[in-house]
PDB file of N, CA and C in Angstrom:
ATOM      1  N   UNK A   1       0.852  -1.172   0.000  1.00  0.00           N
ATOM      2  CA  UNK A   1       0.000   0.000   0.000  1.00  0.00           C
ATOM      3  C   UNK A   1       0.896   1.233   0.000  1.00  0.00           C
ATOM      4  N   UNK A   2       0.562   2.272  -0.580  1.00  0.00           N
ATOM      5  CA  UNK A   2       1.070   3.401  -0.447  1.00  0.00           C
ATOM      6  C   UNK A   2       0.435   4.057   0.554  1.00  0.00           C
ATOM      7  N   UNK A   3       1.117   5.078   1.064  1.00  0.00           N
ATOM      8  CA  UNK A   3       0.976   6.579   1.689  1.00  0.00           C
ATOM      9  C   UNK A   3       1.405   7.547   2.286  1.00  0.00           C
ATOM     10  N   UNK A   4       1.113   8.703   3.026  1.00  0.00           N
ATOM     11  CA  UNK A   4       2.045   9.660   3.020  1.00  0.00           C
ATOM     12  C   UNK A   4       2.325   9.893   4.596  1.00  0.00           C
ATOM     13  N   UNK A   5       3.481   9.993   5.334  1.00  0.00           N
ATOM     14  CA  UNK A   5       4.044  10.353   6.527  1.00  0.00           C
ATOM     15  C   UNK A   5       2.996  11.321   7.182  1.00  0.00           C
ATOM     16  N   UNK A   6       2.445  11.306   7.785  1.00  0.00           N
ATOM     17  CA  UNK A   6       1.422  13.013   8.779  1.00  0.00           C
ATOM     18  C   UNK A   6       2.361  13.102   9.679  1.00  0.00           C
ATOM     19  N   UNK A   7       3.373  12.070  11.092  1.00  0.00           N
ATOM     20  CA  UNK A   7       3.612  12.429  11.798  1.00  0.00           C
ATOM     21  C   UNK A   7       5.034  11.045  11.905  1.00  0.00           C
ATOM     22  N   UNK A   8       5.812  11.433  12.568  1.00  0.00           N
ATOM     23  CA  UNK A   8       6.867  11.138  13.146  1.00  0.00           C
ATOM     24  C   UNK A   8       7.629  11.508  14.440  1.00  0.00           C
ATOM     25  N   UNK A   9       7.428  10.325  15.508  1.00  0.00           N
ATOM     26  CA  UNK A   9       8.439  10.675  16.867  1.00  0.00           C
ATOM     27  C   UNK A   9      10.051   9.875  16.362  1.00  0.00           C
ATOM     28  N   UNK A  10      11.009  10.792  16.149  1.00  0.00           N
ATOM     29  CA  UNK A  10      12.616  10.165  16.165  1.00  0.00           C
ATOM     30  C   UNK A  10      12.674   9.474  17.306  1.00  0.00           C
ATOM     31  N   UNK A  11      12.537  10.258  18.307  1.00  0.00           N
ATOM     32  CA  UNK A  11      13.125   9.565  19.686  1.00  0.00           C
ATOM     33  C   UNK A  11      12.481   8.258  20.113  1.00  0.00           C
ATOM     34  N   UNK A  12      11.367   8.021  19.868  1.00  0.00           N
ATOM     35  CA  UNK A  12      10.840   6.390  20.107  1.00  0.00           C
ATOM     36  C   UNK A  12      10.639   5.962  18.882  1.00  0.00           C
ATOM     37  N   UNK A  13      11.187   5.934  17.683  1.00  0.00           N
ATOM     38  CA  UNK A  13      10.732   5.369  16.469  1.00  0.00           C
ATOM     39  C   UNK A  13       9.452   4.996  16.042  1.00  0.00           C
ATOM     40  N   UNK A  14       8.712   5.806  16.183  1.00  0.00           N
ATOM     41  CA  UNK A  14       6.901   5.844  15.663  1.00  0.00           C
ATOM     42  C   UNK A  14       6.632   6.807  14.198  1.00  0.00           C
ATOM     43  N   UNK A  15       5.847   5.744  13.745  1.00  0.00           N
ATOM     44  CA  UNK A  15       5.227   6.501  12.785  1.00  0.00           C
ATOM     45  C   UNK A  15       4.043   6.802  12.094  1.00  0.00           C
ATOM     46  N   UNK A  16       3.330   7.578  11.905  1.00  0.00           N
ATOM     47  CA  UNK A  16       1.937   7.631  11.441  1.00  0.00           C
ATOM     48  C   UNK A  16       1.341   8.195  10.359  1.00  0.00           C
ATOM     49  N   UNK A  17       0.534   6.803   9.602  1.00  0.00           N
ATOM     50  CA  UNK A  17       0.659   7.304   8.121  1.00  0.00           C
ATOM     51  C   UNK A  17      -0.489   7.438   7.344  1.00  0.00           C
ATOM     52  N   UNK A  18      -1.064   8.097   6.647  1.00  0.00           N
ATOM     53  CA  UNK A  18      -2.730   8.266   5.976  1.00  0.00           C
ATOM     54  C   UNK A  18      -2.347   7.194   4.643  1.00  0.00           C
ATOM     55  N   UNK A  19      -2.804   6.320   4.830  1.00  0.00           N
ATOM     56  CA  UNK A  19      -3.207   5.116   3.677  1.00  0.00           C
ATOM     57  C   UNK A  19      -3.958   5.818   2.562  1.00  0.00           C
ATOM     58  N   UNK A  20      -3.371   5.190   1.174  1.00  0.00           N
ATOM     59  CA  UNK A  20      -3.884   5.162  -0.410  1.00  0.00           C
ATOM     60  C   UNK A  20      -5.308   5.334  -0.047  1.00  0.00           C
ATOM     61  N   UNK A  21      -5.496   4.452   0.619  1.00  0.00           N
ATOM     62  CA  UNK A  21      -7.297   3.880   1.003  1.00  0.00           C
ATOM     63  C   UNK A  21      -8.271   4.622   1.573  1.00  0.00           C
ATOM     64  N   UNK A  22      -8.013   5.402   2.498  1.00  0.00           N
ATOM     65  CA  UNK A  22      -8.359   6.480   3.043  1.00  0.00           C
ATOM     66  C   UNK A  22      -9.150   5.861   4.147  1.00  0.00           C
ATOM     67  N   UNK A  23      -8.753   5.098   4.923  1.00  0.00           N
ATOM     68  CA  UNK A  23      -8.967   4.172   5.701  1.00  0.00           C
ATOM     69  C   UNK A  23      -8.790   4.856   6.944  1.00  0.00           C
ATOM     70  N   UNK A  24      -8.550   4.003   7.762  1.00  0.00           N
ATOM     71  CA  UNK A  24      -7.994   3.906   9.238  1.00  0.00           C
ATOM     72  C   UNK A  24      -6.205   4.346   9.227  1.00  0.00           C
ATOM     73  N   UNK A  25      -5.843   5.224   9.705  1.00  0.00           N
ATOM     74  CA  UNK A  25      -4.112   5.662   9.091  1.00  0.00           C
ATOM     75  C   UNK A  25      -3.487   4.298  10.245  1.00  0.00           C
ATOM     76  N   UNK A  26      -2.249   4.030   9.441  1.00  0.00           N
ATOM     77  CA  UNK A  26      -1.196   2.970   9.320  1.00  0.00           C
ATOM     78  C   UNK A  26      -0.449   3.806  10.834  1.00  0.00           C
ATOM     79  N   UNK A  27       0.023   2.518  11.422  1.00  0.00           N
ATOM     80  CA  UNK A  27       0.907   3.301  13.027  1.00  0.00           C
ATOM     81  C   UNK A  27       2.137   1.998  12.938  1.00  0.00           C
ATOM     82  N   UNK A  28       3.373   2.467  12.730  1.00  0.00           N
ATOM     83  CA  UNK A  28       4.688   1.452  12.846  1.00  0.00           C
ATOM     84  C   UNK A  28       5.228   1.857  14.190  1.00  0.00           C
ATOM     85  N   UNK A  29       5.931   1.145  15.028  1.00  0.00           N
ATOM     86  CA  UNK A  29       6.884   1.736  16.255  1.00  0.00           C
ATOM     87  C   UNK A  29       8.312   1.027  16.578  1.00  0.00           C
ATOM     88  N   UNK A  30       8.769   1.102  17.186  1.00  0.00           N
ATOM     89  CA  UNK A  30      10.496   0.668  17.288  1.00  0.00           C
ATOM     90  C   UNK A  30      10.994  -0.879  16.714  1.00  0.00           C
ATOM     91  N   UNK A  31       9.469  -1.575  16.750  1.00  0.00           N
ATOM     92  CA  UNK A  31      10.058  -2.562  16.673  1.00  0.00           C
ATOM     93  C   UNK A  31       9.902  -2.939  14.920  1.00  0.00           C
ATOM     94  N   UNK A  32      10.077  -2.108  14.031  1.00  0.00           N
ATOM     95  CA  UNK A  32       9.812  -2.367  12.498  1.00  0.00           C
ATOM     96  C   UNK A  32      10.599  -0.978  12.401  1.00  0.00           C
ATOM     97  N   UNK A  33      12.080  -1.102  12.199  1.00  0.00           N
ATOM     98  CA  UNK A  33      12.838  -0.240  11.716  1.00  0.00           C
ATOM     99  C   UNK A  33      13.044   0.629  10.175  1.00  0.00           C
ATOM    100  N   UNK A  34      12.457   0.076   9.261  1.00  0.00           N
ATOM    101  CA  UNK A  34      11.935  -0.048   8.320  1.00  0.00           C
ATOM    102  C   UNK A  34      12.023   1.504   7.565  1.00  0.00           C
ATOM    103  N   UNK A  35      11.431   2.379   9.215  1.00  0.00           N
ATOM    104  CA  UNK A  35      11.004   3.369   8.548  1.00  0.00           C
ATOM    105  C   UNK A  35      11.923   4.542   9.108  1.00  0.00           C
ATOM    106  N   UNK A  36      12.673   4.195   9.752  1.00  0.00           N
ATOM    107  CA  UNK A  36      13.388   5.197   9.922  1.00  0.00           C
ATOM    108  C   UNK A  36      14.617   6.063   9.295  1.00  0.00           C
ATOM    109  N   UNK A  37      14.864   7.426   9.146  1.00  0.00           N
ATOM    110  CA  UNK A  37      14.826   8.399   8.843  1.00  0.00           C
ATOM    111  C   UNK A  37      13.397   9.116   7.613  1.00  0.00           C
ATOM    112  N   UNK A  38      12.746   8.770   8.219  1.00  0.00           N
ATOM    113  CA  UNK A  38      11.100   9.309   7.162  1.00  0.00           C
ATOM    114  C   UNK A  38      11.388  10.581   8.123  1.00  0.00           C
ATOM    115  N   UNK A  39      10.055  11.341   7.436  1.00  0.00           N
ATOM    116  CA  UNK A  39       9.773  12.524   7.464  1.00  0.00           C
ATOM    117  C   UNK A  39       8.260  13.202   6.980  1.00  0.00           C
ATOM    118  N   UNK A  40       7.737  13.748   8.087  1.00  0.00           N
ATOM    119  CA  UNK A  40       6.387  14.368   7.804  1.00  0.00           C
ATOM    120  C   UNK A  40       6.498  14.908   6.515  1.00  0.00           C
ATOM    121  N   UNK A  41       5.136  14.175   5.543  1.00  0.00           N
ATOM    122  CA  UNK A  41       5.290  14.595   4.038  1.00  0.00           C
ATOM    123  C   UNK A  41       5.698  13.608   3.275  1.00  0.00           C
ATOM    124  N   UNK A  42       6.849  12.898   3.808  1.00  0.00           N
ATOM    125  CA  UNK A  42       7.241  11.192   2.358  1.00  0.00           C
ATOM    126  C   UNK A  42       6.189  10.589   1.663  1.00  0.00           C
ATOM    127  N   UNK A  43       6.356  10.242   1.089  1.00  0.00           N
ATOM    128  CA  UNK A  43       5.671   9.546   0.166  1.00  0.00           C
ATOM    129  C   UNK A  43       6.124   7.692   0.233  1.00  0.00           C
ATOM    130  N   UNK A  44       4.990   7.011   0.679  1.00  0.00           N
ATOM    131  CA  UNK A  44       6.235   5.746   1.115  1.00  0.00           C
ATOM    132  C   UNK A  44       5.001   4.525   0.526  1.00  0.00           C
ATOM    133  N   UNK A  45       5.771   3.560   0.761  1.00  0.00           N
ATOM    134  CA  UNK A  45       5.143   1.898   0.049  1.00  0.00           C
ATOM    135  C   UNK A  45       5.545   1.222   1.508  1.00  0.00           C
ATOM    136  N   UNK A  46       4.863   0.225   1.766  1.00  0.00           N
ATOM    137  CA  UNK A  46       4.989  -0.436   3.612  1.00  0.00           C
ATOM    138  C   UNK A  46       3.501  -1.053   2.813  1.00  0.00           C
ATOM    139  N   UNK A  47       3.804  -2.743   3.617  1.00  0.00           N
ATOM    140  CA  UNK A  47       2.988  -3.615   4.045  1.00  0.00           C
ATOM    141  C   UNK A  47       2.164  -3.239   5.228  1.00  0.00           C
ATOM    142  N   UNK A  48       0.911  -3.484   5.206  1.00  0.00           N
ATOM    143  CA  UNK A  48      -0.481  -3.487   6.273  1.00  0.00           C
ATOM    144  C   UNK A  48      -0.739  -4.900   6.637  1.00  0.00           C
ATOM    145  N   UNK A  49      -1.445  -4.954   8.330  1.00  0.00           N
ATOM    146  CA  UNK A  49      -2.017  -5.931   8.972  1.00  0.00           C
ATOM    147  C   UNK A  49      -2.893  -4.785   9.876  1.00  0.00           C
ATOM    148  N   UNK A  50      -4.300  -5.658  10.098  1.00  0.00           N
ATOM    149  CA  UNK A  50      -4.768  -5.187  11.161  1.00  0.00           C
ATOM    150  C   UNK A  50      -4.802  -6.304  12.008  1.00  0.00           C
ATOM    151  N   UNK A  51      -4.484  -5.652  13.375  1.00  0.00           N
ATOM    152  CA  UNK A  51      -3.916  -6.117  15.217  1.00  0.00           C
ATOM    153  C   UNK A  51      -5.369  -5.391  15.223  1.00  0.00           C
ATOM    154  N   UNK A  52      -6.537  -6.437  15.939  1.00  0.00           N
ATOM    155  CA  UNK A  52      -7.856  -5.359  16.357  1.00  0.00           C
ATOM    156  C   UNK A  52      -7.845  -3.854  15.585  1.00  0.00           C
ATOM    157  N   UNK A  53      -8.110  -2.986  16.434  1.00  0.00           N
ATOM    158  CA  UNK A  53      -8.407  -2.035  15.787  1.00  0.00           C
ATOM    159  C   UNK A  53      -7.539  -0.938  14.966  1.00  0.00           C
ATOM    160  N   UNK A  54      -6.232  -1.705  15.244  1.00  0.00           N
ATOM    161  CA  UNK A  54      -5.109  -1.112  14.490  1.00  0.00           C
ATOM    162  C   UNK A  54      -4.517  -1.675  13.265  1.00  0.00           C
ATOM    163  N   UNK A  55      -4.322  -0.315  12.785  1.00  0.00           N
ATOM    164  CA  UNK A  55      -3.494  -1.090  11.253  1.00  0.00           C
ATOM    165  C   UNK A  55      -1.604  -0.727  11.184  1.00  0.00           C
ATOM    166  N   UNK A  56      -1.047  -1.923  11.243  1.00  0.00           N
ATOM    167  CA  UNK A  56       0.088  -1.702  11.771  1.00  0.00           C
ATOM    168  C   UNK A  56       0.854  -2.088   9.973  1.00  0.00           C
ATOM    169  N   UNK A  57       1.835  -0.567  10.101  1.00  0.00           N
ATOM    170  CA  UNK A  57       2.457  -0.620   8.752  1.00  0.00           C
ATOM    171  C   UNK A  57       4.135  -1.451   9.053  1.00  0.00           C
ATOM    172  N   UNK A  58       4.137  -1.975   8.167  1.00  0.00           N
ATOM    173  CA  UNK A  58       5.654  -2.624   8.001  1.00  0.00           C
ATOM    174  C   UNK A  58       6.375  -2.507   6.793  1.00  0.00           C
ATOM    175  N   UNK A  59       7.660  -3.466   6.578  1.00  0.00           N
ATOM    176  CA  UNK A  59       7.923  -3.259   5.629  1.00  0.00           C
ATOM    177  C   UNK A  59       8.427  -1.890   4.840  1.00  0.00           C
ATOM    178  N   UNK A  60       8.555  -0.281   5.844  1.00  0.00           N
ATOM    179  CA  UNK A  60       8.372   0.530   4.630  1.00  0.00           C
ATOM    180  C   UNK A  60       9.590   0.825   3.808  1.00  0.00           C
ATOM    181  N   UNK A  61       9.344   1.688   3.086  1.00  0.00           N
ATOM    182  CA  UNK A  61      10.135   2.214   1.869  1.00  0.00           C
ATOM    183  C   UNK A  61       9.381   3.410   1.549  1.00  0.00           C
ATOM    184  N   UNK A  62      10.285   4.467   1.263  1.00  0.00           N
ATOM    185  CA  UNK A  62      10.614   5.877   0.952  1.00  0.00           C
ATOM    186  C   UNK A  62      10.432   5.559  -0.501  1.00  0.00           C
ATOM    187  N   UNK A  63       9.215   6.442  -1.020  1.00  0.00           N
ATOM    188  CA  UNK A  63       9.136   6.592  -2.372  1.00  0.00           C
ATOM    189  C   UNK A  63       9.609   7.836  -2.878  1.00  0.00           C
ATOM    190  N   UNK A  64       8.865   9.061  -2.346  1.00  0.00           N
ATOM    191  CA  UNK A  64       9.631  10.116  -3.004  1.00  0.00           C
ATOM    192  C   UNK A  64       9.797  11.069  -1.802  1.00  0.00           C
ATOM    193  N   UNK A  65      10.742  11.762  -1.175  1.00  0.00           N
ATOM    194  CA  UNK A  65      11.048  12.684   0.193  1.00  0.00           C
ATOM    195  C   UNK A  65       9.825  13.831  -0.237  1.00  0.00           C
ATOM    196  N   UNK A  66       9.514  14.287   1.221  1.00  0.00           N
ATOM    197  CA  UNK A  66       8.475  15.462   1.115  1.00  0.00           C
ATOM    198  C   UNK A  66       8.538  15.798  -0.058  1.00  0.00           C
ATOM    199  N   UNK A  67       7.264  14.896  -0.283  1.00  0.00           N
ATOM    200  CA  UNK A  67       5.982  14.748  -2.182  1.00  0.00           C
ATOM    201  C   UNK A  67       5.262  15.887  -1.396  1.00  0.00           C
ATOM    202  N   UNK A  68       4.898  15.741   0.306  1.00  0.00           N
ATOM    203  CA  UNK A  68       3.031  16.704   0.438  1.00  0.00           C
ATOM    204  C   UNK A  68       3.656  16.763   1.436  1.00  0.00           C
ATOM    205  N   UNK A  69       4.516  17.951   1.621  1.00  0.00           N
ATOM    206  CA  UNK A  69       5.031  18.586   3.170  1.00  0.00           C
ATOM    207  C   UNK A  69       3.674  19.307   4.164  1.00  0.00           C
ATOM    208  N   UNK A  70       2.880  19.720   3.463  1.00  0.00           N
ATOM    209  CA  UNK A  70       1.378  20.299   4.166  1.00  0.00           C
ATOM    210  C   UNK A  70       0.440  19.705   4.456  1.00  0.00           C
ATOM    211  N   UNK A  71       0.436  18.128   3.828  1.00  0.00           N
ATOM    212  CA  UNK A  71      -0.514  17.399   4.376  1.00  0.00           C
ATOM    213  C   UNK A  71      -0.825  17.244   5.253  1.00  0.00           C
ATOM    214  N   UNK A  72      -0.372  16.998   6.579  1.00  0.00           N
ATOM    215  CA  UNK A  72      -0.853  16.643   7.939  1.00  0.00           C
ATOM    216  C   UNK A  72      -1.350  18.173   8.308  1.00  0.00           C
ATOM    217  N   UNK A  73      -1.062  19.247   7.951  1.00  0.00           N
ATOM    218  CA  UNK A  73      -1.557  20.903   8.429  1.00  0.00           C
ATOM    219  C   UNK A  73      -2.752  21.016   7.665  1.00  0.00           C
ATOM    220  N   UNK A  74      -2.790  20.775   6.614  1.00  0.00           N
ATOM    221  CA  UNK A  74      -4.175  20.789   5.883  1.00  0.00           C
ATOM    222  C   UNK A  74      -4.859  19.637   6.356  1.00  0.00           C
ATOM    223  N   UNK A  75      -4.686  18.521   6.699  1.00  0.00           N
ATOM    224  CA  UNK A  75      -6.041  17.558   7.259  1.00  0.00           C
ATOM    225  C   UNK A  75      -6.215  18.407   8.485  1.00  0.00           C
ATOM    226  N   UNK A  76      -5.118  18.801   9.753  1.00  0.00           N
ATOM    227  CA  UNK A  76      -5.586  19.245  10.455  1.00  0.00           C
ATOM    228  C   UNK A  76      -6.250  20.807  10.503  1.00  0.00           C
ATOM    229  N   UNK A  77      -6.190  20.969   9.397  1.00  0.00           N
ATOM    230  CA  UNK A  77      -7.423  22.811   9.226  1.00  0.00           C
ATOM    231  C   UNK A  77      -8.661  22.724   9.019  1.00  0.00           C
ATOM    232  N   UNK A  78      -8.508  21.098   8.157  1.00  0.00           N
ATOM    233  CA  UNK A  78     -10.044  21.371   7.634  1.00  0.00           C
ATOM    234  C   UNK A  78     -10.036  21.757   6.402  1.00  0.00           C
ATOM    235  N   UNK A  79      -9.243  21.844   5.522  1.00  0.00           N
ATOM    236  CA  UNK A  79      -9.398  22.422   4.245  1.00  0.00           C
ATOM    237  C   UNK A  79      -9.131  21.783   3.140  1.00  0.00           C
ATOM    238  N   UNK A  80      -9.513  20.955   2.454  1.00  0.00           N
ATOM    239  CA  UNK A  80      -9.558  20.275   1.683  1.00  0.00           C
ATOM    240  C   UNK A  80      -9.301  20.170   0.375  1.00  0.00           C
ATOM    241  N   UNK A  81      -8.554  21.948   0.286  1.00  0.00           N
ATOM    242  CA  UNK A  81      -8.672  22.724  -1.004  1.00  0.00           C
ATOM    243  C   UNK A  81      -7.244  22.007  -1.568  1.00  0.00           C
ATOM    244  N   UNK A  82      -6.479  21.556  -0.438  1.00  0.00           N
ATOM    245  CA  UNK A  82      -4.962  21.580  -1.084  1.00  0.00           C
ATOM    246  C   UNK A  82      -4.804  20.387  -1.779  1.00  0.00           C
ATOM    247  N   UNK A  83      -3.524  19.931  -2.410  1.00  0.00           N
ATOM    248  CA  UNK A  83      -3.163  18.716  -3.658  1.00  0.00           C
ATOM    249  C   UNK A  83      -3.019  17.278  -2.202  1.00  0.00           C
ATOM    250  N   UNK A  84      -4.250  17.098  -2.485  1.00  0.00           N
ATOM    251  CA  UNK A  84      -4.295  15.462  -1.903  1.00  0.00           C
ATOM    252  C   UNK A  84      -3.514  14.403  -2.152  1.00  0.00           C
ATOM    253  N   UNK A  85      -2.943  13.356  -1.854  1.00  0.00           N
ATOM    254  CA  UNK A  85      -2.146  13.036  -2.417  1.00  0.00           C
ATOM    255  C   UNK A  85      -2.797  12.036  -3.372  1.00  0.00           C
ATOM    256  N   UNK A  86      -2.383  11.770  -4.327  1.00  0.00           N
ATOM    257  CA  UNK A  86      -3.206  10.722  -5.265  1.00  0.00           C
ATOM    258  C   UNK A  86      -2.105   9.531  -6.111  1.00  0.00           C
ATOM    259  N   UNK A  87      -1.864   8.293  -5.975  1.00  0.00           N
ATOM    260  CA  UNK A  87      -1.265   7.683  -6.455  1.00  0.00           C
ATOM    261  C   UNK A  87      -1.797   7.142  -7.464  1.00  0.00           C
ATOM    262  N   UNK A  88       0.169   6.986  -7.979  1.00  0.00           N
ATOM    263  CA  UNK A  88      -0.360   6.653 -10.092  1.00  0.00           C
ATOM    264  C   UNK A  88      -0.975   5.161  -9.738  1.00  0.00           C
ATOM    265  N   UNK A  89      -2.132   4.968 -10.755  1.00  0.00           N
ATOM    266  CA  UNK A  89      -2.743   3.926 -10.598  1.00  0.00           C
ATOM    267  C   UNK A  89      -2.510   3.200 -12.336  1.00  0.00           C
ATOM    268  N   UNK A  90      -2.536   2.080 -12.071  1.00  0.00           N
ATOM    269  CA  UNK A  90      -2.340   1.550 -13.127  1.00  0.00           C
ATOM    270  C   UNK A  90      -3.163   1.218 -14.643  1.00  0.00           C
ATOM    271  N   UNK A  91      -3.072   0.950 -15.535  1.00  0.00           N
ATOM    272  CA  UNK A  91      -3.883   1.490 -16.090  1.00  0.00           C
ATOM    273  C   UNK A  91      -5.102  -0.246 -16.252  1.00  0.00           C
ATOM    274  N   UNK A  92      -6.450   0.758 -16.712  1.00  0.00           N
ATOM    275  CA  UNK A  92      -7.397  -0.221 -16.330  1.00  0.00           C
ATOM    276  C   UNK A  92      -7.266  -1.652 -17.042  1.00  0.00           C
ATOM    277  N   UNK A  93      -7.475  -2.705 -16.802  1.00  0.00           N
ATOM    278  CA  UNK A  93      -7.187  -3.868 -17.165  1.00  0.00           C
ATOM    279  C   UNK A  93      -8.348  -4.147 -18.670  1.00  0.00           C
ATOM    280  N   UNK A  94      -7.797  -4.504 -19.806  1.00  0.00           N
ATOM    281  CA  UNK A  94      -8.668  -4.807 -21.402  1.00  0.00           C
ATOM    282  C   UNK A  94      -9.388  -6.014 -21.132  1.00  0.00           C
ATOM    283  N   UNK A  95     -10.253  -6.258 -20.678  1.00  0.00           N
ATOM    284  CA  UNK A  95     -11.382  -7.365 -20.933  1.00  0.00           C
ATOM    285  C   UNK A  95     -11.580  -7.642 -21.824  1.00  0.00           C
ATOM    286  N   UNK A  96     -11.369  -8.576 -22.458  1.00  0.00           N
ATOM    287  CA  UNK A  96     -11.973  -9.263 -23.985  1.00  0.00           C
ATOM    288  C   UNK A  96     -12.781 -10.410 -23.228  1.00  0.00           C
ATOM    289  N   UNK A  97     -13.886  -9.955 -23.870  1.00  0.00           N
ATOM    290  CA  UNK A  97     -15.059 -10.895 -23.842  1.00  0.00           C
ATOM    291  C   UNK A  97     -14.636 -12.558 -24.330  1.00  0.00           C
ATOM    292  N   UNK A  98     -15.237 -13.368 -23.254  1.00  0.00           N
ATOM    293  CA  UNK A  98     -14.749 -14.795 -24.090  1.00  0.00           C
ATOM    294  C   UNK A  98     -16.074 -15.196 -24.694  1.00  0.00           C
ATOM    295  N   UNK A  99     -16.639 -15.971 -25.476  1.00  0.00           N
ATOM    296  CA  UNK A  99     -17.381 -16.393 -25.930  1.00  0.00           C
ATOM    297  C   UNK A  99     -17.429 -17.984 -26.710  1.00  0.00           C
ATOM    298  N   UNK A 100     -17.860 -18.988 -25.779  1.00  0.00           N
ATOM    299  CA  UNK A 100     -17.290 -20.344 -25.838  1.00  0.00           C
ATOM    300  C   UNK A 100     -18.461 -20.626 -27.246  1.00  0.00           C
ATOM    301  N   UNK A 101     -17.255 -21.267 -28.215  1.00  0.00           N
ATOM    302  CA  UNK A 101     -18.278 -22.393 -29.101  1.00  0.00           C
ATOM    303  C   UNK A 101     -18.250 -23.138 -29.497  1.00  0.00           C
ATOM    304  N   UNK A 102     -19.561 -24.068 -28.887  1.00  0.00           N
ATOM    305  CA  UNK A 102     -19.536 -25.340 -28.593  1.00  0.00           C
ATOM    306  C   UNK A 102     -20.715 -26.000 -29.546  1.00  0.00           C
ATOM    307  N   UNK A 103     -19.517 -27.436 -30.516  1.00  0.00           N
ATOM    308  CA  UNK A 103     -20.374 -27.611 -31.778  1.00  0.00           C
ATOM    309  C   UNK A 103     -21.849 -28.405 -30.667  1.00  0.00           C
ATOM    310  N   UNK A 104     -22.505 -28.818 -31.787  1.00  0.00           N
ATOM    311  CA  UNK A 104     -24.281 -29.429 -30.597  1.00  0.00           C
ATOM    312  C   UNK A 104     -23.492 -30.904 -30.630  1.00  0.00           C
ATOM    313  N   UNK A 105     -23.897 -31.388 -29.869  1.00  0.00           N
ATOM    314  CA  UNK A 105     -23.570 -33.004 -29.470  1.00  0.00           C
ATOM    315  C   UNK A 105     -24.881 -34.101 -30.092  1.00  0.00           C
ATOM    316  N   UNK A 106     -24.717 -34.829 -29.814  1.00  0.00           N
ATOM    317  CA  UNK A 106     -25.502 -36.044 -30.196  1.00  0.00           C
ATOM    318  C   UNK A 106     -25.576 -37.319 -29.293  1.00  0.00           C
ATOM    319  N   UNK A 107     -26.473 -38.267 -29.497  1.00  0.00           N
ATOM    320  CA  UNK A 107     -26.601 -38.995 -28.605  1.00  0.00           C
ATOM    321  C   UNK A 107     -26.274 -40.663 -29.216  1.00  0.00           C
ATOM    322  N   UNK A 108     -24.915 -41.031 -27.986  1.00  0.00           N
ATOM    323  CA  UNK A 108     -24.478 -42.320 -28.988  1.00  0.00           C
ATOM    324  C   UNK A 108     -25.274 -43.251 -28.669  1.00  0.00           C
ATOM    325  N   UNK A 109     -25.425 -44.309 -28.666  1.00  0.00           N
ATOM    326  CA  UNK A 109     -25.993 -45.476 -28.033  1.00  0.00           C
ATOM    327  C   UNK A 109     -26.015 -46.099 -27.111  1.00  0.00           C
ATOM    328  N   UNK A 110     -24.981 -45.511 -26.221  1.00  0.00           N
ATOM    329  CA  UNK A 110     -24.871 -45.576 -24.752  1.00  0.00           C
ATOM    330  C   UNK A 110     -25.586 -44.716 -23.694  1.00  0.00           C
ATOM    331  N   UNK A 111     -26.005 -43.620 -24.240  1.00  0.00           N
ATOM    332  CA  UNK A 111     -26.727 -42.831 -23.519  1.00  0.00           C
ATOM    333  C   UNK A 111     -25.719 -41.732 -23.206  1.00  0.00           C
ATOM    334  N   UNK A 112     -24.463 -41.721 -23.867  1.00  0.00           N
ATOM    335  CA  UNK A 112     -23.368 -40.766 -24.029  1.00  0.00           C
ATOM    336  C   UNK A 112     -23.608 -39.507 -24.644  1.00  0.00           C
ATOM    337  N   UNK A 113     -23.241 -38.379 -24.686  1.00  0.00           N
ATOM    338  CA  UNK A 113     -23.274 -37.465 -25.802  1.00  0.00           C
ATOM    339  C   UNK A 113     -22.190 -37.380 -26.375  1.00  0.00           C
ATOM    340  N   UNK A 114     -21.826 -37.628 -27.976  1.00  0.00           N
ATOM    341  CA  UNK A 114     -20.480 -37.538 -28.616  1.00  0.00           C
ATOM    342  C   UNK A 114     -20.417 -36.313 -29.218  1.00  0.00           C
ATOM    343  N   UNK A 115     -19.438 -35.764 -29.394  1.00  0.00           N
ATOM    344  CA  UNK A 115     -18.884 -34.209 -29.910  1.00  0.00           C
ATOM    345  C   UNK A 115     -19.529 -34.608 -31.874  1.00  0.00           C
ATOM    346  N   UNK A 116     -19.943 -33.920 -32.111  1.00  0.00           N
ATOM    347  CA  UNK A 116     -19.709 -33.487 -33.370  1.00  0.00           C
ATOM    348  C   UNK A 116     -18.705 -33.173 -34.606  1.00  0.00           C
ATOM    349  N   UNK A 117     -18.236 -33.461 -34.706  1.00  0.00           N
ATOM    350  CA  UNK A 117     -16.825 -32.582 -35.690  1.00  0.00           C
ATOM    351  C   UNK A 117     -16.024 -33.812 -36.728  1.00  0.00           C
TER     352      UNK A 117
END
């Protein structure tokens, strides 16, 4: 999952992060090193589990250094006006229709149906 840093304690290695998903935000702490030297604003990729009511990020990785340095000040204003963060999404998957055809069968003398062809 992607998402972006809101908050960081150095001194106890915590971190807290607003998910792609717009979910429940991601919380890592000392014991998933992963993420340390981040910074309010990164832009990062980290594995999710939810522990009860928590969603605990692992795994992370630094995608791009303060991408949205204002994010955590703008969720906390209330203002919704500013560049959200939005990840590149891939592009939509081509469905081709399948359409099975199947010659008619017949009935052998066993009470079988044999293929046609």
């Amino acid at each position: 999952m992607y998402g972006v840093v809101l908050w960081r304690d150095h001194g106890n290695d915590r971190t807290l992060i607003w998910c792609e998903d717009h979910g429940n935000l991601a919380f890592s702490s000392s014991g998933d090193m992963t993420g340390v030297g981040l910074q309010s604003g990164d832009l990062v990729r980290f594995d999710i589990r939810d522990e009860g009511k928590l969603r605990i990020a692992s795994n992370i990785s630094l995608i791009a250094p303060d991408e949205y340095p204002n994010l955590a000040d703008v969720l906390l204003s209330g203002h919704m006006c500013a560049d959200i963060p939005r990840v590149p999404q891939a592009e939509p998957a081509k469905i081709v229709p399948f359409t099975a055809r199947c010659a008619p069968r017949q009935e052998t003398g066993f009470g079988l149906r044999a293929k046609r062809g």
